[in-house]
Protein backbone atom coordinates (compact mmCIF):
# COMPACT_ATOMS: atom_id res chain seq x y z
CA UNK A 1 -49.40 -73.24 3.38
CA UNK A 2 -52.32 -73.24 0.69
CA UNK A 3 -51.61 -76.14 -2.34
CA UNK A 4 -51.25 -72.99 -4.45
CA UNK A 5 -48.40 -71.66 -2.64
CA UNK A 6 -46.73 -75.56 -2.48
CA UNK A 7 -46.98 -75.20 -6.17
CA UNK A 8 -45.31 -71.80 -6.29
CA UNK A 9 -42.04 -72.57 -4.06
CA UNK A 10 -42.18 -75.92 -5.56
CA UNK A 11 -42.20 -74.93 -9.46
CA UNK A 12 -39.23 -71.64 -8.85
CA UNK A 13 -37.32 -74.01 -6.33
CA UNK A 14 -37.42 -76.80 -9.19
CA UNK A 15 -36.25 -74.42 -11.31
CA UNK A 16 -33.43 -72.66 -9.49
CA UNK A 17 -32.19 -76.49 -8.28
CA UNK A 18 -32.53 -78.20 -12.22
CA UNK A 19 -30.48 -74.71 -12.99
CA UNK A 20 -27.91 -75.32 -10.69
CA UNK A 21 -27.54 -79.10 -11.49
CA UNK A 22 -28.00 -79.76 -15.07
CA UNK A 23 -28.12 -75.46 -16.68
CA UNK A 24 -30.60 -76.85 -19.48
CA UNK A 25 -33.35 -77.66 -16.84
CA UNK A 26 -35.71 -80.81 -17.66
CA UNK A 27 -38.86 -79.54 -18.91
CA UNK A 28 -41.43 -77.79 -16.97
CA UNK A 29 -43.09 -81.02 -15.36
CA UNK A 30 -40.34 -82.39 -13.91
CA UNK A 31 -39.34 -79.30 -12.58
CA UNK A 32 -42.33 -78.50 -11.11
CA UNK A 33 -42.75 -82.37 -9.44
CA UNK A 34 -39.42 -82.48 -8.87
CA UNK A 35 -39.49 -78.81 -6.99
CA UNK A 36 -42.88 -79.49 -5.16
CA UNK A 37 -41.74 -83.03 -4.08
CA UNK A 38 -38.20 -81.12 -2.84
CA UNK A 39 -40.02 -78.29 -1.11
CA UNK A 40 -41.91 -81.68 1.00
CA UNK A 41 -38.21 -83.62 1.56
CA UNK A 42 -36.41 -80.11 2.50
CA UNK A 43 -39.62 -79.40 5.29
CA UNK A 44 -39.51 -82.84 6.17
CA UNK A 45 -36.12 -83.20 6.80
CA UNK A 46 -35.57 -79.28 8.39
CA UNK A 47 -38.58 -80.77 10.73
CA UNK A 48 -36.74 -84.04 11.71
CA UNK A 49 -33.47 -82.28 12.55
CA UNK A 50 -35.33 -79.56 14.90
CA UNK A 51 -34.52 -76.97 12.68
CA UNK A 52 -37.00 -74.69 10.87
CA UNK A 53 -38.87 -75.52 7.86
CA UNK A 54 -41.67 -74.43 5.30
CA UNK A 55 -44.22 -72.23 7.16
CA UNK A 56 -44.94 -69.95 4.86
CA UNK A 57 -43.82 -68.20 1.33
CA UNK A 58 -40.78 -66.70 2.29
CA UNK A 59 -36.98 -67.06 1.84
CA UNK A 60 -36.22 -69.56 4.53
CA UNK A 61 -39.07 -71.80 3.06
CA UNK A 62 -37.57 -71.03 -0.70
CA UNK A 63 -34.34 -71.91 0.43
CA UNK A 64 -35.49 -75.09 2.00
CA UNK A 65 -37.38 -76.17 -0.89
CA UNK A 66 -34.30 -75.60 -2.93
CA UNK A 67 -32.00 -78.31 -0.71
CA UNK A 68 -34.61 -80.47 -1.05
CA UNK A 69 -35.06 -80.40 -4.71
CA UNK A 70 -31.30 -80.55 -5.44
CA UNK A 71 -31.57 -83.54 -3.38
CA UNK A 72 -34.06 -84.77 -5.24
CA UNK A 73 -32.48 -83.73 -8.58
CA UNK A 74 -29.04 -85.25 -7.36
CA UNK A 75 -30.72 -88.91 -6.61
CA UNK A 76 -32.93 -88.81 -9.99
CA UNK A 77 -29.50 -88.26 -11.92
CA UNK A 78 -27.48 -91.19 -10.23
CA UNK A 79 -30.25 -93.62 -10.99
CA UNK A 80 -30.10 -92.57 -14.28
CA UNK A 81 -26.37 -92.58 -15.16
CA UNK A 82 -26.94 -95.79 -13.91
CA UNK A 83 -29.96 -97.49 -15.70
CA UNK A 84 -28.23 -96.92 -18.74
């Protein structure tokens, strides 16, 4: 996949996974480096348990990048509960 497309399923799967975890979202940045960032984890991981990953711009690779960024969203929020 082209960086462009990374950016795409990265920015709507950071979206879709900070609406799912916190309904306000966290601002466009975070969402977008959060999403991109999950979109990597969710291949990465899909790739390490022989399943399929991100090949292309498609649902499967959406839906990956999603699990990935609620992963991502899910760890950022417990180390923040507890830093403070």
């Amino acid at each position: 996949m082209t960086l462009l497309a990374w950016a795409v399923l990265g920015l709507l799967s950071g979206f879709v996974a900070s609406k799912i975890i916190n309904k306000s979202g966290n601002g466009f940045v975070l969402d977008i480096g959060l999403g991109i960032a999950g979109a990597v984890v969710g291949a990465w991981l899909f790739q390490t348990f022989a399943m399929a990953g991100v090949s292309e711009l498609n649902l499967q690779s959406f839906c990956v990048g999603i699990i990935g960024a609620l992963a991502l969203l899910l760890a950022y929020y417990l180390l923040v509960r507890r830093s403070r």
